[in-house]
Protein backbone atom coordinates (compact mmCIF):
# COMPACT_ATOMS: atom_id res chain seq x y z
CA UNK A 1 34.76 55.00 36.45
CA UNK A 2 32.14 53.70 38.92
CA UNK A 3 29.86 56.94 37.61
CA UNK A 4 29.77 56.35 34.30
CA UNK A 5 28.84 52.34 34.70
CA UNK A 6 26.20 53.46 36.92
CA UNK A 7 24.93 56.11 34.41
CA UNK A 8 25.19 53.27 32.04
CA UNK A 9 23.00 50.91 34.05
CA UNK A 10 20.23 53.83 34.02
CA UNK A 11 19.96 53.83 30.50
CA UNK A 12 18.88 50.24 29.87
CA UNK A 13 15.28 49.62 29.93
CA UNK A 14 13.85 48.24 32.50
CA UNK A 15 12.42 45.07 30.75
CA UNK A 16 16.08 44.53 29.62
CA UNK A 17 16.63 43.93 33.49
CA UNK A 18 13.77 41.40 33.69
CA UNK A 19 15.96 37.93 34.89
CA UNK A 20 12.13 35.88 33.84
CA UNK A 21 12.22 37.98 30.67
CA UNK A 22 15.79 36.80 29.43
CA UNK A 23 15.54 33.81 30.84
CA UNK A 24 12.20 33.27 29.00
CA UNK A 25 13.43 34.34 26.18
CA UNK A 26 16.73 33.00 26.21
CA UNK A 27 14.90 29.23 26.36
CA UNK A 28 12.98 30.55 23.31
CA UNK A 29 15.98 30.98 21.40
CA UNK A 30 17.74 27.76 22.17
CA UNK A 31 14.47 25.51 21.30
CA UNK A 32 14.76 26.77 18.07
CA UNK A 33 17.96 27.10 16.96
CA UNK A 34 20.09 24.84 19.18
CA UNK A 35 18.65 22.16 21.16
CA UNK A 36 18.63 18.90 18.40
CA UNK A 37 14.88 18.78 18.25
CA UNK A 38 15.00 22.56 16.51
CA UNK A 39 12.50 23.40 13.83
CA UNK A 40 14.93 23.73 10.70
CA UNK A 41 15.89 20.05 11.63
CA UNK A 42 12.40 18.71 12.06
CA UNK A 43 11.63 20.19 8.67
CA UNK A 44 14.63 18.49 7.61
CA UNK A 45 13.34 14.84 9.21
CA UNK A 46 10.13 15.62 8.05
CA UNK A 47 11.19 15.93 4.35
CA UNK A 48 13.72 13.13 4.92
CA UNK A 49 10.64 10.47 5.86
CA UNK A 50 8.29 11.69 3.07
CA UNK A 51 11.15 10.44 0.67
CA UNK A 52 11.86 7.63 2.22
CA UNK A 53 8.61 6.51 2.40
CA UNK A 54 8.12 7.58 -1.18
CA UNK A 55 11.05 4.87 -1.58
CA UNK A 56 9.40 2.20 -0.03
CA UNK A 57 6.27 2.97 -2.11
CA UNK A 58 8.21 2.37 -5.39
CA UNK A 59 10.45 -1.01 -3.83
CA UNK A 60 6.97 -2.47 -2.87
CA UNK A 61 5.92 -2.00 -6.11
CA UNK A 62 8.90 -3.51 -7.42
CA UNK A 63 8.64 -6.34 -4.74
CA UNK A 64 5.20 -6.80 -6.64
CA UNK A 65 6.06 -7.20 -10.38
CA UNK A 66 8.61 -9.33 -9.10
CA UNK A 67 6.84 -11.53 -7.17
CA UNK A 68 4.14 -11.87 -10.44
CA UNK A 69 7.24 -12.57 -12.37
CA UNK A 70 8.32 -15.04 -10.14
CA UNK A 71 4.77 -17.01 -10.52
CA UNK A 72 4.94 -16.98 -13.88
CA UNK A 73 8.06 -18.53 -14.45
CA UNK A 74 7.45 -21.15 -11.68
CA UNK A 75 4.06 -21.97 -13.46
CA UNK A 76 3.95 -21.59 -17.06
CA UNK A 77 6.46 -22.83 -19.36
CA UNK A 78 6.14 -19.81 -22.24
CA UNK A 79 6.75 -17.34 -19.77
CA UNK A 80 10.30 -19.19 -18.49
CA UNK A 81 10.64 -19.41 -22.92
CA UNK A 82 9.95 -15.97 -23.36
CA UNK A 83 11.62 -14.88 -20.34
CA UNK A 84 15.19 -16.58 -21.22
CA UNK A 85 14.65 -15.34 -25.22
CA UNK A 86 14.53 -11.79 -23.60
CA UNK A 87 17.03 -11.74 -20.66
CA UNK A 88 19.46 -14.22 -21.61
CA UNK A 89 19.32 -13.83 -25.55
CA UNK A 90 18.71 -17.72 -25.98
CA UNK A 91 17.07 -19.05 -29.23
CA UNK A 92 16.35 -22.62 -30.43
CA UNK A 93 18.27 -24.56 -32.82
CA UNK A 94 16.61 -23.70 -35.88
CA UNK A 95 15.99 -19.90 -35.35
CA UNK A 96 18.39 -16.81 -36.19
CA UNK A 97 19.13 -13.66 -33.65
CA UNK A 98 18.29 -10.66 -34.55
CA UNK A 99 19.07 -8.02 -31.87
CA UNK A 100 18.11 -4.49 -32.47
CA UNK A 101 18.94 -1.63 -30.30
CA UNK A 102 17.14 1.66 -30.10
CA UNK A 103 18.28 4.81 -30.54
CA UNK A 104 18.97 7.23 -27.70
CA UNK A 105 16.15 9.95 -27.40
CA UNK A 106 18.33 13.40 -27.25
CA UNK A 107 16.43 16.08 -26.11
C-alpha cells in the first residue's frame, strides 16, 4: 500500500509540489471568485452606480421643471389659471367642459 502511494507521489509534476506555487495561485483564485470585492461583483456595482446615477440625472431634471413650475404659479396669475384648468379640470362660471381623451397608440 505504502508502494503504490509512493509511486503515486512520483508521478505528479514537480511544479504541482511547489507550496509558493499553490499558495500563489490558490490567492489568485479566491480574489476573484470569492473574496466580496471579486470582479463579477465589481462589474455588478459598477453597472449598479451608472444607473443610479442615470436616476439622479433624470430626478434633477424633474427637481428642475418643478421648481420652474413652482415660480410660475407663485408669480403669475395665468399660469395658477391655466394650471388649475389643466390639473384640476376647473372652469369659470360661464364656460362649458369639454374633455377629450386620446386614443391609445397600439403598436
Amino acid at each position: 500500500m505504502n508502494h503504490q502511494r509512493m509511486k503515486l507521489l512520483t508521478h505528479i509534476p514537480s511544479w504541482l509540489k511547489n507550496k509558493y506555487l499553490l499558495t500563489g495561485s490558490f490567492f489568485v483564485i479566491w480574489m476573484l471568485f470569492f473574496d466580496p470585492k471579486d470582479i463579477p461583483s465589481g462589474f455588478e456595482r459598477k453597472q449598479k452606480l451608472n444607473e443610479l446615477q442615470n436616476s439622479e440625472q433624470h430626478l434633477d431634471e424633474l427637481i428642475s421643471d418643478a421648481e420652474k413650475e413652482r415660480h410660475l404659479l407663485t408669480n403669475d396669475a395665468q399660469s395658477i389659471e391655466k394650471y388649475a384648468r389643466e390639473h384640476y379640470m376647473m372652469k369659470k362660471d360661464n364656460e362649458d367642459l369639454f374633455i377629450v381623451n386620446q386614443p391609445l397608440k397600439s403598436h
